[in-house]
N, C-alpha and C. Protein backbone atom coordinates (compact mmCIF):
# COMPACT_ATOMS: atom_id res chain seq x y z
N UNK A 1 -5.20 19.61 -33.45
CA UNK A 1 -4.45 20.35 -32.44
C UNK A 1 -4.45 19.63 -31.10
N UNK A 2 -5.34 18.87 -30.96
CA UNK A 2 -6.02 18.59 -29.20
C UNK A 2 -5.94 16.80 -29.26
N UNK A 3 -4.93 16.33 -30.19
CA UNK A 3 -4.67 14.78 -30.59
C UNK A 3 -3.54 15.25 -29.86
N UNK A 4 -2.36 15.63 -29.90
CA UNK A 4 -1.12 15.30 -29.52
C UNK A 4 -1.12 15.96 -28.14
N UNK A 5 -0.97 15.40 -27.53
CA UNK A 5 -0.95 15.84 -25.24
C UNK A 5 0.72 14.70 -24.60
N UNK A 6 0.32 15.17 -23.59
CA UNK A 6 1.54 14.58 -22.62
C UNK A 6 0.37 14.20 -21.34
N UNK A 7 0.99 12.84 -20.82
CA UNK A 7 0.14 12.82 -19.80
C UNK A 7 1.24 12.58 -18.67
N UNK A 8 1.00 12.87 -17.69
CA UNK A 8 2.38 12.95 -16.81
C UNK A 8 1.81 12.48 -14.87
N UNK A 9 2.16 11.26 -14.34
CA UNK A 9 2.08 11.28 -13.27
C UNK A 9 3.25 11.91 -12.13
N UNK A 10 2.57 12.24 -10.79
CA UNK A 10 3.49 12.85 -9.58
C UNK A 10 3.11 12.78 -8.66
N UNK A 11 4.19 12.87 -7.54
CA UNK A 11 3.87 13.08 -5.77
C UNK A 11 4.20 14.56 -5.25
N UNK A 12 3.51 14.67 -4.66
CA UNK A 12 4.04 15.63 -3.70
C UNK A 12 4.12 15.34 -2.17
N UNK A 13 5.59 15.32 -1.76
CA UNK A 13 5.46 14.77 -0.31
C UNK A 13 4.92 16.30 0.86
N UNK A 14 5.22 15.61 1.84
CA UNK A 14 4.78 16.44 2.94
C UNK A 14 5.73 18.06 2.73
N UNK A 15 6.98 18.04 2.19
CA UNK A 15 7.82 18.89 2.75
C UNK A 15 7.40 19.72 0.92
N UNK A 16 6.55 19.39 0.26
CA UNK A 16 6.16 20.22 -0.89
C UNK A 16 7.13 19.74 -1.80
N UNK A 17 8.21 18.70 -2.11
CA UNK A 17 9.21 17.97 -3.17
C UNK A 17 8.00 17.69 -4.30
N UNK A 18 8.52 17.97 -5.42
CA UNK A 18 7.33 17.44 -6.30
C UNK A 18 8.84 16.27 -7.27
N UNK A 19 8.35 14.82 -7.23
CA UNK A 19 8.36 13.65 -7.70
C UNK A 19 8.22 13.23 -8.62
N UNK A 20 8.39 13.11 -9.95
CA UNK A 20 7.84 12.42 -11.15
C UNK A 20 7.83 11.01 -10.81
N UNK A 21 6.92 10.82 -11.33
CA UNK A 21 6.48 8.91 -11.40
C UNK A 21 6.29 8.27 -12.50
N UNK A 22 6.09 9.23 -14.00
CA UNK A 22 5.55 8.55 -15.05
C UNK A 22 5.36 9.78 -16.44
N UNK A 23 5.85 9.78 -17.27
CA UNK A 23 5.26 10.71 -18.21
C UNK A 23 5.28 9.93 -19.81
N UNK A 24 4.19 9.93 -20.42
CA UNK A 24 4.27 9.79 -21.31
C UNK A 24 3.29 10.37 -23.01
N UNK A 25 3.97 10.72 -23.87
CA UNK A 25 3.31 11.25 -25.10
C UNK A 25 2.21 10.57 -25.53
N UNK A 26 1.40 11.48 -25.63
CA UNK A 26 0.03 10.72 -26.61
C UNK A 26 -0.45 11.31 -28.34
N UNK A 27 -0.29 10.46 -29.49
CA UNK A 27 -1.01 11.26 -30.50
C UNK A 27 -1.78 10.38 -31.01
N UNK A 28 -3.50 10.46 -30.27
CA UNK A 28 -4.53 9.69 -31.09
C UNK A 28 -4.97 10.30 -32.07
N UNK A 29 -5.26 9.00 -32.62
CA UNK A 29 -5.92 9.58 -34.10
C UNK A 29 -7.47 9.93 -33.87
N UNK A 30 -8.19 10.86 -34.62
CA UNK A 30 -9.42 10.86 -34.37
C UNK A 30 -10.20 10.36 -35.48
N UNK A 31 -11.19 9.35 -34.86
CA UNK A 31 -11.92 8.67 -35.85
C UNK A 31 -12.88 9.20 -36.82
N UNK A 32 -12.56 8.96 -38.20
CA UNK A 32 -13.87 9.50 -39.30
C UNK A 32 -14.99 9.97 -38.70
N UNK A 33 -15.99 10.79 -38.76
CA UNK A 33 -16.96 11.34 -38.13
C UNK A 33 -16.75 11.99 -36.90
N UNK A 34 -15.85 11.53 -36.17
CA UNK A 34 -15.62 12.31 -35.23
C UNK A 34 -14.93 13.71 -34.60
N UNK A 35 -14.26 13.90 -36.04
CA UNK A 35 -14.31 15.40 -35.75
C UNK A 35 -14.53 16.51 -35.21
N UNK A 36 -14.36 17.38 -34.53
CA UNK A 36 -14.84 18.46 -33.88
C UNK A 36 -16.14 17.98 -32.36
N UNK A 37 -15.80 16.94 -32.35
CA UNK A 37 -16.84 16.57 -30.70
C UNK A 37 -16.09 16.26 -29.57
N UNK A 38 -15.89 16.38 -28.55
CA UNK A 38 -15.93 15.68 -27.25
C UNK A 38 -15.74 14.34 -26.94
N UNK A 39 -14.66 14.15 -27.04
CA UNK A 39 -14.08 12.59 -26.45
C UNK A 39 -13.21 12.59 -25.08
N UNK A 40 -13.18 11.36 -24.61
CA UNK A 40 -13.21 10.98 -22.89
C UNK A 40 -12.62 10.03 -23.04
N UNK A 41 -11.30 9.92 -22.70
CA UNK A 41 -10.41 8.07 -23.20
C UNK A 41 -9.92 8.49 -21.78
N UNK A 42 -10.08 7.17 -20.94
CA UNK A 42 -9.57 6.53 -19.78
C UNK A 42 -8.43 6.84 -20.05
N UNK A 43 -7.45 6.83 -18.73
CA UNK A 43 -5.47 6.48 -18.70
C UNK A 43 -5.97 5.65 -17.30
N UNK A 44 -5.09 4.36 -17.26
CA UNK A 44 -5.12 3.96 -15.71
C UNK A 44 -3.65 3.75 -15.51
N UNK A 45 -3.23 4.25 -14.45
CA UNK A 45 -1.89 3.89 -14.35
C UNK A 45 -1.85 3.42 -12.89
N UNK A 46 -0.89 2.41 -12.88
CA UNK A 46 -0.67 1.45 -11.36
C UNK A 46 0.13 1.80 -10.58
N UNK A 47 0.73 2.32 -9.56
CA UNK A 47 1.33 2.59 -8.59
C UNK A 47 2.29 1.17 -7.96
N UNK A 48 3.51 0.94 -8.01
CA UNK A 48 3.85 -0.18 -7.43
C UNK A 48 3.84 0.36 -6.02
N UNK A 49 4.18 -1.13 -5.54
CA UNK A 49 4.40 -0.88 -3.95
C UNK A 49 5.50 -0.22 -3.31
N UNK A 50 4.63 1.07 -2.62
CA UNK A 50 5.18 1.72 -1.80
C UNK A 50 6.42 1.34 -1.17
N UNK A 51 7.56 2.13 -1.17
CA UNK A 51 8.82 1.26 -0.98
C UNK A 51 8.94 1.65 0.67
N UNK A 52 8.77 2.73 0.97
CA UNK A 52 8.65 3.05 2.64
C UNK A 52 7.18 3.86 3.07
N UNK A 53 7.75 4.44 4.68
CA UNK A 53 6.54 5.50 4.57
C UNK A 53 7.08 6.85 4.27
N UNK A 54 8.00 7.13 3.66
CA UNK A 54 8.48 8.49 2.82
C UNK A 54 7.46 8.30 1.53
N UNK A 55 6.87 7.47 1.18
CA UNK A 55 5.97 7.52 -0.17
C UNK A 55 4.79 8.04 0.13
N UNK A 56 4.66 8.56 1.95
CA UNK A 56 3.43 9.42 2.37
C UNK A 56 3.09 10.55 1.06
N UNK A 57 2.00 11.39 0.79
CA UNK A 57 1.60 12.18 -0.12
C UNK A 57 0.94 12.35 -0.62
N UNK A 58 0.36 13.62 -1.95
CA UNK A 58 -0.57 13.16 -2.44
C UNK A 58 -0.11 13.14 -4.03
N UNK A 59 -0.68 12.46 -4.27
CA UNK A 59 -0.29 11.75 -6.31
C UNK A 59 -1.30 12.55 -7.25
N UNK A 60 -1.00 12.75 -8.20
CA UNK A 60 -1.25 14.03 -9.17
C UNK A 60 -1.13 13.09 -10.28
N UNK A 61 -2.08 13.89 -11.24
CA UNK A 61 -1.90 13.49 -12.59
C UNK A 61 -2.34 14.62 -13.77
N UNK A 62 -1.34 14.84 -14.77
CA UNK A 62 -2.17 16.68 -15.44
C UNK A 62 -1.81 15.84 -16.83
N UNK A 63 -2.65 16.71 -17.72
CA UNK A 63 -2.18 16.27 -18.82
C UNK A 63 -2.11 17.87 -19.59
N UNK A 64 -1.08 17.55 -20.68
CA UNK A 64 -0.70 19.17 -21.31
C UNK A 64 -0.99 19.22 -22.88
N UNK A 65 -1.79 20.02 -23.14
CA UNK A 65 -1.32 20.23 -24.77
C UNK A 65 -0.87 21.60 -25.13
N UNK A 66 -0.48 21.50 -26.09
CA UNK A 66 0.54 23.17 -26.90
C UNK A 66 0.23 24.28 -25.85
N UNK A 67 -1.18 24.57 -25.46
CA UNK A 67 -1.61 25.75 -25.01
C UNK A 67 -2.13 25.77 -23.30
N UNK A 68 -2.45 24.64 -23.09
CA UNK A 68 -3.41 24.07 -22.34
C UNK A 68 -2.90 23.28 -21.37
N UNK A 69 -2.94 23.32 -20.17
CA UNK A 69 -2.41 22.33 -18.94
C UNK A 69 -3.40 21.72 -17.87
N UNK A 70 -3.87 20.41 -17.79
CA UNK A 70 -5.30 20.49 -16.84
C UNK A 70 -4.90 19.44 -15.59
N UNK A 71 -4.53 19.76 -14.47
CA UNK A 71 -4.11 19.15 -13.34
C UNK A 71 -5.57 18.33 -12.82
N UNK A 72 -5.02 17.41 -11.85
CA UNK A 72 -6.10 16.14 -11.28
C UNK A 72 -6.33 16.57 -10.28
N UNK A 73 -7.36 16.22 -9.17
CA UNK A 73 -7.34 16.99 -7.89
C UNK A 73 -6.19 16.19 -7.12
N UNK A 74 -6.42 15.22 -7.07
CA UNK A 74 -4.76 14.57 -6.14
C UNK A 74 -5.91 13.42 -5.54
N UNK A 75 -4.72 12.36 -5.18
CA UNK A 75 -5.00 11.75 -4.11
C UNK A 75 -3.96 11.37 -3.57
N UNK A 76 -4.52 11.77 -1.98
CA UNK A 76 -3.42 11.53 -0.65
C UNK A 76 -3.54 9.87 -0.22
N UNK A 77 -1.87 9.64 -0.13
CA UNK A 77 -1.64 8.08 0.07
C UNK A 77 -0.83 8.42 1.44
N UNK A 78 -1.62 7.79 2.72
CA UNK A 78 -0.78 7.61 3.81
C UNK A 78 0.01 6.21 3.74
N UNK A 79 1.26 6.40 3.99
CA UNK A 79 2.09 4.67 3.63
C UNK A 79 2.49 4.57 5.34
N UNK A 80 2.18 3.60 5.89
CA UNK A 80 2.35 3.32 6.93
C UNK A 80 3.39 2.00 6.93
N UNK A 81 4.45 2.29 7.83
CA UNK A 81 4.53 0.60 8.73
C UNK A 81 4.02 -0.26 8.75
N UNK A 82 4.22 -1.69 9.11
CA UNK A 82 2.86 -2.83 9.25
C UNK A 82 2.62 -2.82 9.95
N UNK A 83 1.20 -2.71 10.56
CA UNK A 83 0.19 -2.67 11.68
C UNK A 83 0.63 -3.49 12.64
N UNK A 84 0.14 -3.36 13.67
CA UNK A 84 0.43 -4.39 14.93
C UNK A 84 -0.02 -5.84 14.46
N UNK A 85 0.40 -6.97 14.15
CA UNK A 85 0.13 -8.18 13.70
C UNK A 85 0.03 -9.18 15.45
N UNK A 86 -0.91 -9.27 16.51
CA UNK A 86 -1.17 -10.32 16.95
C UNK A 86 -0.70 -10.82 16.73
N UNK A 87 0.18 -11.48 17.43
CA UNK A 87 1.17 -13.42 17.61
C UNK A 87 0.47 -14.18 18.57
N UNK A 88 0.04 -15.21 18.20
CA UNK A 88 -0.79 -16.13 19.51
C UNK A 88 0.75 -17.09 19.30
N UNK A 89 0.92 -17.42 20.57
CA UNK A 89 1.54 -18.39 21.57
C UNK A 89 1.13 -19.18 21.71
N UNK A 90 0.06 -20.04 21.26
CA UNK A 90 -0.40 -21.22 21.87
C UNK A 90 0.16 -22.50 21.56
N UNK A 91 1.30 -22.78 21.26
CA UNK A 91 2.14 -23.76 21.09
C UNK A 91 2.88 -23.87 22.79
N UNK A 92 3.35 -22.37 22.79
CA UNK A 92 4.46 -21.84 23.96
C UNK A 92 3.40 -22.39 25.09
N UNK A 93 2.40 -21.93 25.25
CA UNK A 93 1.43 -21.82 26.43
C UNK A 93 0.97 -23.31 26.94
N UNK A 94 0.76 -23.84 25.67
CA UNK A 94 0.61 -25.29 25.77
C UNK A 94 1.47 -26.14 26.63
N UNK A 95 2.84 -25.82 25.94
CA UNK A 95 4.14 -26.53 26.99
C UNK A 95 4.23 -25.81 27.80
N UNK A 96 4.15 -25.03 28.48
CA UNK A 96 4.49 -24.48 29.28
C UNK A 96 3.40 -24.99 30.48
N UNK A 97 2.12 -24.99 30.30
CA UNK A 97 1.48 -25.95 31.16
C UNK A 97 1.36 -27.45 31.16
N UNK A 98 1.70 -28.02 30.29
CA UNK A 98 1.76 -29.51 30.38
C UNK A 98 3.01 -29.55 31.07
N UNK A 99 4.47 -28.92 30.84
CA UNK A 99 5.32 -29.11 32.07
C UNK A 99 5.29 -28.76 33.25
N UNK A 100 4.61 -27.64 33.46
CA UNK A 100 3.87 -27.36 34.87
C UNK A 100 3.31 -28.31 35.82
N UNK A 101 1.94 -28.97 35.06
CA UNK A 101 1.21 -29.58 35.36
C UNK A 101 2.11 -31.32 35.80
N UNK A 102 2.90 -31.29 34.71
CA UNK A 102 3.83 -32.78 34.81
C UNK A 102 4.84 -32.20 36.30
N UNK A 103 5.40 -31.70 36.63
CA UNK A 103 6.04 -31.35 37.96
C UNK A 103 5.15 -31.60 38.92
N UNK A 104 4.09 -30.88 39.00
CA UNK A 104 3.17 -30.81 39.72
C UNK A 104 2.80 -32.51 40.02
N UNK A 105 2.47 -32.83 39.31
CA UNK A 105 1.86 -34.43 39.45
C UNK A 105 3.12 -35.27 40.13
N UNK A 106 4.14 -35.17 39.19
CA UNK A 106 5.55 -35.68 39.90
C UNK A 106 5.76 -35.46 41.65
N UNK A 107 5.60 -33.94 41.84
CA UNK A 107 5.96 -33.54 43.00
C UNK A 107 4.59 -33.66 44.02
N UNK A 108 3.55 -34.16 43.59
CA UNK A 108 2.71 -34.62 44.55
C UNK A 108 2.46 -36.29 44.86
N UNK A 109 2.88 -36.76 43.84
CA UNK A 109 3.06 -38.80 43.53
C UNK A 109 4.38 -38.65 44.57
N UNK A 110 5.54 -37.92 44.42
CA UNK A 110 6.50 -38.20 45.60
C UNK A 110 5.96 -37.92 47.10
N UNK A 111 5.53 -36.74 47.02
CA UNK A 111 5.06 -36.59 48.27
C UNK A 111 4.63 -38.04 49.39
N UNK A 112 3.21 -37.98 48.10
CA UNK A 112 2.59 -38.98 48.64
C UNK A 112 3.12 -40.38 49.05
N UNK A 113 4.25 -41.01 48.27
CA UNK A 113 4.71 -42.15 48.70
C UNK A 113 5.56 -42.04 49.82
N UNK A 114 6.50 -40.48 50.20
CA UNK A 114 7.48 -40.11 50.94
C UNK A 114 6.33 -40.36 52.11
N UNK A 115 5.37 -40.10 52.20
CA UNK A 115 4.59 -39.92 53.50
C UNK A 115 3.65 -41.54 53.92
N UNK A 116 3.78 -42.05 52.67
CA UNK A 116 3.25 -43.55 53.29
C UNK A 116 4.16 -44.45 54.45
N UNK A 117 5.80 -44.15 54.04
CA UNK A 117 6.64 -44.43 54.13
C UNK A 117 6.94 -44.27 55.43
C-alpha cells in the first residue's frame, strides 16, 4: 500500500501564490525481509538558479499516498540583487596622478628657466 507515493516540490511567495517546481511518482519495491518495517530513502532535489528576486519564499516539499499527505516544514529563500561589488580604480588613480604630477614638474622646470632668464 505505502510503495506507491507522489513526491511533489513548491514555493510559496510572499503574496501566498503556491508554485509547483517538481512532481514526481514513486513505486519502490520492498526488499525480501523487509516487509512490514520502517524505511527512510533520501529524495534530494536541486533548485536551479534563482531567475530574479520574485523567487523570494519559502520551498515545500510533501509527499502523498492513497490516504495519507505529509508536508516538509519549508525553507525560506531570500533571492536578492547582487550585493554592492567594490570597484577599485587604481589604474584610473594611477594616471591621474602621474599626469598631475607630470604638469606639475613641467610647470615648475618652466618656471624656473622663465626666471633665470
Amino acid at each position: 500500500k505505502y510503495t506507491k507515493f507522489s513526491i511533489s516540490y513548491y514555493w510559496i511567495n510572499s503574496l501566498g501564490q503556491k508554485t509547483s517546481i517538481y512532481h514526481r511518482l514513486e513505486n519502490v519495491p520492498i526488499p525480501p525481509g523487509k516487509e512490514n518495517k520502517t524505511a527512510t530513502i533520501p529524495y534530494d532535489h536541486t533548485i536551479m538558479s534563482l531567475a530574479n528576486t520574485s523567487s523570494t519564499g519559502t520551498y515545500y516539499c510533501d509527499v502523498k499516498w492513497d490516504d495519507i499527505q505529509i508536508m516538509g516544514k519549508g525553507v525560506f529563500v531570500l533571492a536578492r540583487d547582487t550585493a554592492y561589488v567594490e570597484t577599485f580604480y587604481v589604474w584610473e588613480i594611477l594616471t591621474t596622478l602621474t599626469v598631475l604630477l607630470a604638469v606639475l614638474s613641467i610647470t615648475a622646470t618652466a618656471l624656473l628657466l622663465w626666471k633665470r632668464k
